[in-house]
N, C-alpha and C. Protein backbone atom coordinates (compact mmCIF):
# COMPACT_ATOMS: atom_id res chain seq x y z
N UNK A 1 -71.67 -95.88 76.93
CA UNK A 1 -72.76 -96.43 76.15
C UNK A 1 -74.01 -95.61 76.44
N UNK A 2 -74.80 -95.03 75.78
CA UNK A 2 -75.67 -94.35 75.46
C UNK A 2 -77.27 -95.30 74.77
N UNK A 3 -78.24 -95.05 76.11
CA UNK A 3 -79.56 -95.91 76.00
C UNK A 3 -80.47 -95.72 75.77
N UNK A 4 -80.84 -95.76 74.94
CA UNK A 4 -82.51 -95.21 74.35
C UNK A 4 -83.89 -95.37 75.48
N UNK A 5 -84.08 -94.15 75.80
CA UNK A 5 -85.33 -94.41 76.94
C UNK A 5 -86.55 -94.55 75.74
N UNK A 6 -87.68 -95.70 76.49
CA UNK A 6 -88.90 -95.58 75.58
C UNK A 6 -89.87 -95.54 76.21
N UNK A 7 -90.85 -95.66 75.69
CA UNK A 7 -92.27 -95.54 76.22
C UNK A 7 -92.43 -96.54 77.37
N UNK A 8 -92.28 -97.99 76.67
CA UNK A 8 -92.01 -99.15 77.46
C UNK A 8 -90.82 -98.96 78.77
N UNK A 9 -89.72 -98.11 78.86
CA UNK A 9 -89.01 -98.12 80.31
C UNK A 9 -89.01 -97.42 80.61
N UNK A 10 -90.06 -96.18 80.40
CA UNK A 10 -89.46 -94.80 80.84
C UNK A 10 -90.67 -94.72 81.92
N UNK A 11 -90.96 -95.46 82.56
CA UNK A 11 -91.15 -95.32 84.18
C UNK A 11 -89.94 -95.68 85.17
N UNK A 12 -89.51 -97.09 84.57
CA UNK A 12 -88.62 -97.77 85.00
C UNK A 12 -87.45 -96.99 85.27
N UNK A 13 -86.83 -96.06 83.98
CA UNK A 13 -86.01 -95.01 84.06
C UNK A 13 -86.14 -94.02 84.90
N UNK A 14 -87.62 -93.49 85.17
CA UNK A 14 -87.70 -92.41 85.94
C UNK A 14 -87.60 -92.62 87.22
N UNK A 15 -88.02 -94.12 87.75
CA UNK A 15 -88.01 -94.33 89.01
C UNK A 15 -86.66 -94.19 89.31
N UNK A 16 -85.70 -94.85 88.44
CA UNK A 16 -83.75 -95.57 89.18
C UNK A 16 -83.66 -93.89 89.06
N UNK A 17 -83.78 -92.80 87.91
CA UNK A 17 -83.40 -91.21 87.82
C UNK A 17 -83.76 -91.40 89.65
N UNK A 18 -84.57 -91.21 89.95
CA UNK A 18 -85.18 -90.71 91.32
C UNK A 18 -84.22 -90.94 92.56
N UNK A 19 -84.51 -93.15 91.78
CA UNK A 19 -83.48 -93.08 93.41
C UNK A 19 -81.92 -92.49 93.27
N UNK A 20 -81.36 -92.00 92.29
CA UNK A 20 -79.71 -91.94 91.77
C UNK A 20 -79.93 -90.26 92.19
N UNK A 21 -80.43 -89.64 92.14
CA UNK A 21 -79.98 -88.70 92.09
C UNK A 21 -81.34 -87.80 92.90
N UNK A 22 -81.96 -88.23 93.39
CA UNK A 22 -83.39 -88.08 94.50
C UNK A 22 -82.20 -86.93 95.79
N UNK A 23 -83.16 -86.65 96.71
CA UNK A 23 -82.54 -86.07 98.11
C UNK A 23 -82.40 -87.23 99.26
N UNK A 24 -82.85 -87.98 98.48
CA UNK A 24 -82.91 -89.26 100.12
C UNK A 24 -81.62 -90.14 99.96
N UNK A 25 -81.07 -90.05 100.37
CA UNK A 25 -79.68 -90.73 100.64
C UNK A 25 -80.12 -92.30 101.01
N UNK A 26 -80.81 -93.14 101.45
CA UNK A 26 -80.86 -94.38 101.72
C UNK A 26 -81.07 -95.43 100.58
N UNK A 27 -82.57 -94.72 99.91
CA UNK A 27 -82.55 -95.59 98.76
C UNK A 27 -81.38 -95.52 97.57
N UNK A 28 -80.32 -94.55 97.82
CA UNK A 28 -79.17 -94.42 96.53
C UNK A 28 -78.15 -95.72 97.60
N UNK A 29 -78.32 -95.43 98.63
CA UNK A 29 -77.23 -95.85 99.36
C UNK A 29 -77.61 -97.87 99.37
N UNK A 30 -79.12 -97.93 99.02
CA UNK A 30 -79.14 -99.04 98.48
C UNK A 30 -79.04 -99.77 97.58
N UNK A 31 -79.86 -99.10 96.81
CA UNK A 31 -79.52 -99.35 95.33
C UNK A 31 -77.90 -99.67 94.54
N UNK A 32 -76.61 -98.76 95.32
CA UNK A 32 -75.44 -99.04 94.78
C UNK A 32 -75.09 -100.44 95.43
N UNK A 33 -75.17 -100.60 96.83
CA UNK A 33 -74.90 -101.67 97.49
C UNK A 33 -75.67 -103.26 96.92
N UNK A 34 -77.12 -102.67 96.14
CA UNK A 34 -77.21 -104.12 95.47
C UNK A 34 -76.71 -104.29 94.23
N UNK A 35 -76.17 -103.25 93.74
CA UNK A 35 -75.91 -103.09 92.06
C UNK A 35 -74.26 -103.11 92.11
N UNK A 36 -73.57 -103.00 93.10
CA UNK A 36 -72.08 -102.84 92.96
C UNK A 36 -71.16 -103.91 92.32
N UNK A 37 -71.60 -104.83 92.72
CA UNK A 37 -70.92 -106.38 92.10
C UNK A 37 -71.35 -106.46 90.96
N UNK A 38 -72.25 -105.91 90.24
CA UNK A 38 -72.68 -106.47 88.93
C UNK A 38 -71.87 -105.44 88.02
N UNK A 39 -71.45 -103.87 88.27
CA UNK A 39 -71.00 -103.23 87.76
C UNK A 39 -69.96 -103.68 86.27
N UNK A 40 -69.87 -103.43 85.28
CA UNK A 40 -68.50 -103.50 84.47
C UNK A 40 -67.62 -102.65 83.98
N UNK A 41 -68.62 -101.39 83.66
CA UNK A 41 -68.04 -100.43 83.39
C UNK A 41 -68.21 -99.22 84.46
N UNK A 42 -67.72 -98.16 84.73
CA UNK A 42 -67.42 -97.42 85.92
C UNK A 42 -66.64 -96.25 85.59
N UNK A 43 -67.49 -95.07 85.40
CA UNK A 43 -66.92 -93.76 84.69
C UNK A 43 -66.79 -92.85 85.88
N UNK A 44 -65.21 -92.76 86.46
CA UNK A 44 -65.42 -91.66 87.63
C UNK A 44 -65.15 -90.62 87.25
């Protein structure tokens, strides 16, 4: 599924871009650990 960034989330977007794919390993390493259970779809 493919999401239209807008004016309105595209801080919001830029921040999760940051922590997902940032150099700091803790905040990704958090972020999955609070987001893992909610997951549905999962493209490895």
């Amino acid at each position: 599924v493919l999401l239209q960034v807008t004016i309105e989330n595209a801080k919001e977007a830029d921040r999760i871009f940051d922590i997902l794919m940032g150099d700091e390993v803790l905040p990704r390493k958090k972020f999955i650990q609070t987001y893992a259970k909610k997951v549905k779809n999962l493209d490895i």
